[in-house]
C-alpha atoms as a PDB file:
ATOM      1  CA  UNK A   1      34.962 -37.907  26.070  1.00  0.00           C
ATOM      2  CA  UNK A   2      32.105 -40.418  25.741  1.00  0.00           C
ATOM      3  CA  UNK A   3      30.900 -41.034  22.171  1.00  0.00           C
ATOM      4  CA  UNK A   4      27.412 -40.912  21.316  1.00  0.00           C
ATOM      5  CA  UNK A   5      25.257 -43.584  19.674  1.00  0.00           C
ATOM      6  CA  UNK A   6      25.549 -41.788  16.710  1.00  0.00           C
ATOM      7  CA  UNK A   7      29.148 -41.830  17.072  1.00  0.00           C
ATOM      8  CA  UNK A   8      29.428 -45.315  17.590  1.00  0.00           C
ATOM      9  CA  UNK A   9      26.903 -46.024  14.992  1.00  0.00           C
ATOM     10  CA  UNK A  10      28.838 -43.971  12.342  1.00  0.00           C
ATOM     11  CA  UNK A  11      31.989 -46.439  12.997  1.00  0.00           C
ATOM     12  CA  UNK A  12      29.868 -49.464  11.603  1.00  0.00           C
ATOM     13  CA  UNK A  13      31.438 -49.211   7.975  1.00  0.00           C
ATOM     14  CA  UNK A  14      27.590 -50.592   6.019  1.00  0.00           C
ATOM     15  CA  UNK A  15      25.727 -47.734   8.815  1.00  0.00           C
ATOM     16  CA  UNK A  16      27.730 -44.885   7.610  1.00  0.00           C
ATOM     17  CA  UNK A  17      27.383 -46.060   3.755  1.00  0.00           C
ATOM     18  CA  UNK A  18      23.591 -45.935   3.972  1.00  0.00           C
ATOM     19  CA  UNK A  19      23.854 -42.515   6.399  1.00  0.00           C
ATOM     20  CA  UNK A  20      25.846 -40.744   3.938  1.00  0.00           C
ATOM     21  CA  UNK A  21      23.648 -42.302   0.665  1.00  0.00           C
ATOM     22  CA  UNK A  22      20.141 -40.966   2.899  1.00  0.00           C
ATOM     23  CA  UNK A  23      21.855 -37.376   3.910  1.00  0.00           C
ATOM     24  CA  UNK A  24      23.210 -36.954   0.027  1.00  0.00           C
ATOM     25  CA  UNK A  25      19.412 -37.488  -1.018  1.00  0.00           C
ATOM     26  CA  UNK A  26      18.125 -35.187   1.171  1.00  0.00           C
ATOM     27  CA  UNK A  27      20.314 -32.923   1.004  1.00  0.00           C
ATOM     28  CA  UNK A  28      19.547 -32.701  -3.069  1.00  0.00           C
ATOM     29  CA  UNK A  29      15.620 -31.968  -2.340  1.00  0.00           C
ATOM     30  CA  UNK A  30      16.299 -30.115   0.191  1.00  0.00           C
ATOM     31  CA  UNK A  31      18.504 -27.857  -1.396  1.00  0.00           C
ATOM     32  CA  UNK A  32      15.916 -27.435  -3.931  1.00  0.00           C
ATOM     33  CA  UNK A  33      12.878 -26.732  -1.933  1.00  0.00           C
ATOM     34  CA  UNK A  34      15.245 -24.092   0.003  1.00  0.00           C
ATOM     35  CA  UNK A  35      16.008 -22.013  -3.467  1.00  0.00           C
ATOM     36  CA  UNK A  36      12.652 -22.848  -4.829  1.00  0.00           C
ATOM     37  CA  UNK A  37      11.212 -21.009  -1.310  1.00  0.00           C
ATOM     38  CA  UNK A  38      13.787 -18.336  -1.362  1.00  0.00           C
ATOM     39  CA  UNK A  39      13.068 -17.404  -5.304  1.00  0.00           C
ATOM     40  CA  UNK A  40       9.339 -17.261  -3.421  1.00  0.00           C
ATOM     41  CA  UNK A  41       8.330 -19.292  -6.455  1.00  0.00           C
ATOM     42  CA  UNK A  42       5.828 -22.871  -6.620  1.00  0.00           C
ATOM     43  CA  UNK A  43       6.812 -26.205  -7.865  1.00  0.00           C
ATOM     44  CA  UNK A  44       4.753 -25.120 -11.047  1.00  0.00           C
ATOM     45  CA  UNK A  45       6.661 -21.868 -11.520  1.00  0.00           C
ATOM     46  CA  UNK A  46      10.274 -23.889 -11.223  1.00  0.00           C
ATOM     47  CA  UNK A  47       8.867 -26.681 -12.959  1.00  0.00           C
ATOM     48  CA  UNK A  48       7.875 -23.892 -16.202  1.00  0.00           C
ATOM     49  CA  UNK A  49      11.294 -22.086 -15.729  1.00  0.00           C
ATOM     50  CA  UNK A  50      13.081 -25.343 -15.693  1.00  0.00           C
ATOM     51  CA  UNK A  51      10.818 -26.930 -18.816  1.00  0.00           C
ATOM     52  CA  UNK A  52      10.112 -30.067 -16.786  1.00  0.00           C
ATOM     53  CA  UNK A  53       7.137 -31.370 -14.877  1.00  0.00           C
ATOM     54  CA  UNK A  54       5.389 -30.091 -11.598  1.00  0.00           C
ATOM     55  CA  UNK A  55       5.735 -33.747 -10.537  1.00  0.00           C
ATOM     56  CA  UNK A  56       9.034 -33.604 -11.537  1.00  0.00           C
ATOM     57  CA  UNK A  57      10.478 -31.184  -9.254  1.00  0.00           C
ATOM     58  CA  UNK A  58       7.863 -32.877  -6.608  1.00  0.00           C
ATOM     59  CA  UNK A  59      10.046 -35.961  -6.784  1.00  0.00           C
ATOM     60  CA  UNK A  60      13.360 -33.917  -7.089  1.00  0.00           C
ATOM     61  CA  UNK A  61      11.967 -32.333  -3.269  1.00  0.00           C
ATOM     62  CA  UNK A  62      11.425 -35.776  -1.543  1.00  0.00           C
ATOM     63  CA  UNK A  63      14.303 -36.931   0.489  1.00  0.00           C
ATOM     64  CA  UNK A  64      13.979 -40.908  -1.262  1.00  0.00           C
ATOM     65  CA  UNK A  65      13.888 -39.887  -4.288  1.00  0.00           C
ATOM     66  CA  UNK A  66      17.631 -41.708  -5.778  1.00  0.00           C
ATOM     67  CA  UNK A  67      17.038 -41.400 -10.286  1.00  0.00           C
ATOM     68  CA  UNK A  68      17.851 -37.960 -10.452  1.00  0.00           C
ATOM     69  CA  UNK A  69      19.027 -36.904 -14.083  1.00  0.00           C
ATOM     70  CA  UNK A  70      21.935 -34.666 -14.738  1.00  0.00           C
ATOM     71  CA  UNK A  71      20.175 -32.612 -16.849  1.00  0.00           C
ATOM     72  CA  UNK A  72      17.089 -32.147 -15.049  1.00  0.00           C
ATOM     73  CA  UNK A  73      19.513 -30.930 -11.960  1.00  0.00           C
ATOM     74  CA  UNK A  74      20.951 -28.335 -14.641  1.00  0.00           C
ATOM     75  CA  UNK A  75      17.922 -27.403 -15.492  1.00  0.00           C
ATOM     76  CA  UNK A  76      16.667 -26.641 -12.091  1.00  0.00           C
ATOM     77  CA  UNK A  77      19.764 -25.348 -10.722  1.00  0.00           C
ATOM     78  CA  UNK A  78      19.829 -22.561 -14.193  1.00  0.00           C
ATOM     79  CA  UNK A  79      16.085 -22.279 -13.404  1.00  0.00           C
ATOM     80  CA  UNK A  80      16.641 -20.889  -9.497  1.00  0.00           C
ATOM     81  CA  UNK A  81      19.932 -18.867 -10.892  1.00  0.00           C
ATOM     82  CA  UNK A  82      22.120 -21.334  -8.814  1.00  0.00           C
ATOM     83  CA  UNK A  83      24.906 -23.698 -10.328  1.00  0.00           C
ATOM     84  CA  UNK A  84      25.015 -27.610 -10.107  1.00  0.00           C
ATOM     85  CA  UNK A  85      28.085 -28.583  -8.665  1.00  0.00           C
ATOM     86  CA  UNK A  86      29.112 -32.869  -8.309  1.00  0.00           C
ATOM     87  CA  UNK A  87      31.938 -34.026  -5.630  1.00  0.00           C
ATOM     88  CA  UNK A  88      33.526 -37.061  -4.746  1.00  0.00           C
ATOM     89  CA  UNK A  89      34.747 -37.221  -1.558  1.00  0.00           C
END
């Protein structure tokens, strides 16, 4: 089977690195957006629940966002009734 570009790319030891830094970012923000929109609540609303900052949880959504605090994450995660969970892999 032929390998894609992405395929090829994702051999490149540094490409991979930054891919997988980039998805783990999004994949943070986007996780909260998705709960936030589920719990049919506003950035306002989670940011009250979660006793942080509207521009807080703002950042938290954005895909480049890379100083995220532990605590803040608990906060958010107890805020949308979800549980903050860290891996190495």
């Amino acid at each position: 089977m032929k390998k894609s570009i992405f395929d090829k790319k994702m051999e490149d030891k540094k490409f991979r690195a930054i891919y997988e830094e980039v998805s783990a970012k999004m994949s943070v923000g986007e996780q909260i957006a998705k709960y936030r929109y589920e719990a049919k609540i506003s950035q306002a609303e989670l940011a009250e629940k979660a006793k942080t900052s509207r521009t807080a949880i703002a950042r938290y959504e954005r895909g480049n966002y890379d100083k995220y605090n532990i605590t803040t994450l608990k906060k958010i995660a107890h805020a949308l009734n979800k549980n903050l969970t860290i891996s190495i892999t």
